[in-house]
Protein backbone atom coordinates (compact mmCIF):
# COMPACT_ATOMS: atom_id res chain seq x y z
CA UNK A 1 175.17 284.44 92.91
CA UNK A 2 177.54 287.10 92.46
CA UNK A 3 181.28 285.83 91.54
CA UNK A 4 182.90 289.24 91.75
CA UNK A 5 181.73 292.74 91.30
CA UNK A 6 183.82 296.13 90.53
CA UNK A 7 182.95 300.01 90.58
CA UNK A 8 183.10 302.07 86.64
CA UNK A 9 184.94 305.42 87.24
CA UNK A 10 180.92 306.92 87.26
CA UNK A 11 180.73 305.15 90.97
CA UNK A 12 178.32 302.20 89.25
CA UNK A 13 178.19 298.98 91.33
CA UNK A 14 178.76 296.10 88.68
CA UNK A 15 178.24 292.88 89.54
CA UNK A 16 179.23 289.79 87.29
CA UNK A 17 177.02 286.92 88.66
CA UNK A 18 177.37 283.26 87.95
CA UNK A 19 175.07 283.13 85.33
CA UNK A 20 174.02 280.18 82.95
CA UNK A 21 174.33 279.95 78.85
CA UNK A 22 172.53 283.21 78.24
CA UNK A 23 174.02 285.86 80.39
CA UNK A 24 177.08 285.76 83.35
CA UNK A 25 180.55 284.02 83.67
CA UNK A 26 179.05 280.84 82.53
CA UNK A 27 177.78 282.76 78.91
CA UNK A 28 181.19 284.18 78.36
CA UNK A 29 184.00 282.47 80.45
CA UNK A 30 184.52 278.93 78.47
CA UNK A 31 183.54 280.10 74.64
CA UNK A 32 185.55 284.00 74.80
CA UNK A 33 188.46 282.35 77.16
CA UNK A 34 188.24 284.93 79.92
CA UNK A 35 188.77 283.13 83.47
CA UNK A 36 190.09 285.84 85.40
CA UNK A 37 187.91 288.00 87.02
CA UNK A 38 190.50 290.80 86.97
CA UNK A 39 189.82 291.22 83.13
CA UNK A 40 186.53 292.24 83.85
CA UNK A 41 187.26 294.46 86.96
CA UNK A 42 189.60 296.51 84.98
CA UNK A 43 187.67 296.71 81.39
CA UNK A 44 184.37 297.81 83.73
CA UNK A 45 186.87 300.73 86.28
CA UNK A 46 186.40 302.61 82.98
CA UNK A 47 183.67 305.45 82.31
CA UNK A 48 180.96 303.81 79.79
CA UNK A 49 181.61 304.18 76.02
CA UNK A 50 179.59 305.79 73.82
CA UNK A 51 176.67 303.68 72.90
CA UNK A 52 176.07 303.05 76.62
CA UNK A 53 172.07 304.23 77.29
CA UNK A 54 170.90 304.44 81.26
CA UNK A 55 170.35 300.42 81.50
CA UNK A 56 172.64 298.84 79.14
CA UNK A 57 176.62 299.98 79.95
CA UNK A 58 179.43 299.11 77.35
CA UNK A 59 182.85 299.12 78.32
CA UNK A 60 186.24 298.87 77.10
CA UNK A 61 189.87 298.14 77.54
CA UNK A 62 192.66 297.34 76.19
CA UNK A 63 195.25 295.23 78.33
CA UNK A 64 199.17 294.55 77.79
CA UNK A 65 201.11 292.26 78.90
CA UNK A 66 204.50 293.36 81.11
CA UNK A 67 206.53 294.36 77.65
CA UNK A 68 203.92 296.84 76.98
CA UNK A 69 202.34 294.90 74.01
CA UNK A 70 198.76 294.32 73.30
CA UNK A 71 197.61 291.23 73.98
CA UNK A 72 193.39 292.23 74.13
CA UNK A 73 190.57 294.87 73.69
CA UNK A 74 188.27 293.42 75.99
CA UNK A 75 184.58 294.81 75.32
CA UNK A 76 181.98 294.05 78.54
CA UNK A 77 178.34 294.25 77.98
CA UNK A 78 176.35 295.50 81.14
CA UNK A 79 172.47 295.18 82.46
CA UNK A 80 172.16 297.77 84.43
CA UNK A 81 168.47 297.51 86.12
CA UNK A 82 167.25 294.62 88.12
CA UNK A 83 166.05 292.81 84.82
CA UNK A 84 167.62 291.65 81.63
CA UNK A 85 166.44 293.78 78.33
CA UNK A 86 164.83 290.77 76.99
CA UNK A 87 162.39 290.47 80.40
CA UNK A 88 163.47 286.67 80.77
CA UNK A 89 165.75 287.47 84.15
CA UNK A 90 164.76 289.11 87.09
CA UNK A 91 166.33 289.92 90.37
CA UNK A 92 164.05 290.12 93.97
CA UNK A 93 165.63 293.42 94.73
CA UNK A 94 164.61 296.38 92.10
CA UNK A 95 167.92 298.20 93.72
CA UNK A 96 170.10 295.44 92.50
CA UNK A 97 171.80 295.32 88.90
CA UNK A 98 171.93 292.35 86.67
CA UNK A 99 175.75 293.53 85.55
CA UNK A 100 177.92 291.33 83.54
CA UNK A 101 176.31 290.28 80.40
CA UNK A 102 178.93 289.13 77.83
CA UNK A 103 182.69 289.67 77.60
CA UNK A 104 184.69 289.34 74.39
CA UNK A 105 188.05 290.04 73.30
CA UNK A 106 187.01 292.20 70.07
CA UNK A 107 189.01 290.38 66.70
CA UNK A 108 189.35 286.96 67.65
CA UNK A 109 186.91 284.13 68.36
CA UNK A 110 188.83 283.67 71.64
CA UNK A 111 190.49 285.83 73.69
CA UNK A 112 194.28 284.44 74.45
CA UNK A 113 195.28 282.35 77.47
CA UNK A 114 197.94 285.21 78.47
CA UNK A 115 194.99 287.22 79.28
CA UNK A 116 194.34 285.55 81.88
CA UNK A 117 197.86 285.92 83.46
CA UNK A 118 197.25 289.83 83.55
């Protein structure tokens, strides 16, 4: 079940599906603090970061709050191909993307509740 889904600035259709404890909102949504699904639309409207190879997108972002200052650099891990690297998740349709991954605010064990404000 997809929960929401966004576009990178490439044009890439990236889903982030429900999930369970390995990949999805359920993987990263209670332990990294992220419940908005804005968060993840903006980090993945970016262009890939280096790293990124034809299946597996990483993405970036750093969001403020309305004074300007920091409050995250949000990192999102992406599957995109119909099956997870490790083999253990498949999708019916071979045209469809796996997408969301993991999502972590890069520093802290948990990202901050104002990010989810944003």
């Amino acid at each position: 079940m997809v929960k929401s889904a966004g576009h990178d600035a490439d044009g890439r259709y990236i889903p982030t599906r429900q999930g369970n404890r390995a990949f999805g909102w359920v993987h990263f949504s209670g332990p990294h603090n992220i419940h908005s699904s804005k968060v993840i639309k903006v980090a993945v409207s970016e262009h890939p970061e280096r790293g990124s190879t034809t299946t597996r997108k990483l993405y970036g972002a750093v969001l403020y709050d309305r004074l300007g200052i920091i409050l995250a650099r949000v990192k999102v891990v992406a599957q995109y191909h119909w099956e997870t690297a490790d083999h253990k998740y498949k999708l019916a349709d071979r045209d469809d993307k796996i997408g969301v991954i993991t999502a972590y605010c890069q520093g802290v064990n948990k990202c901050p509740d104002a990010l989810n404000r944003v």
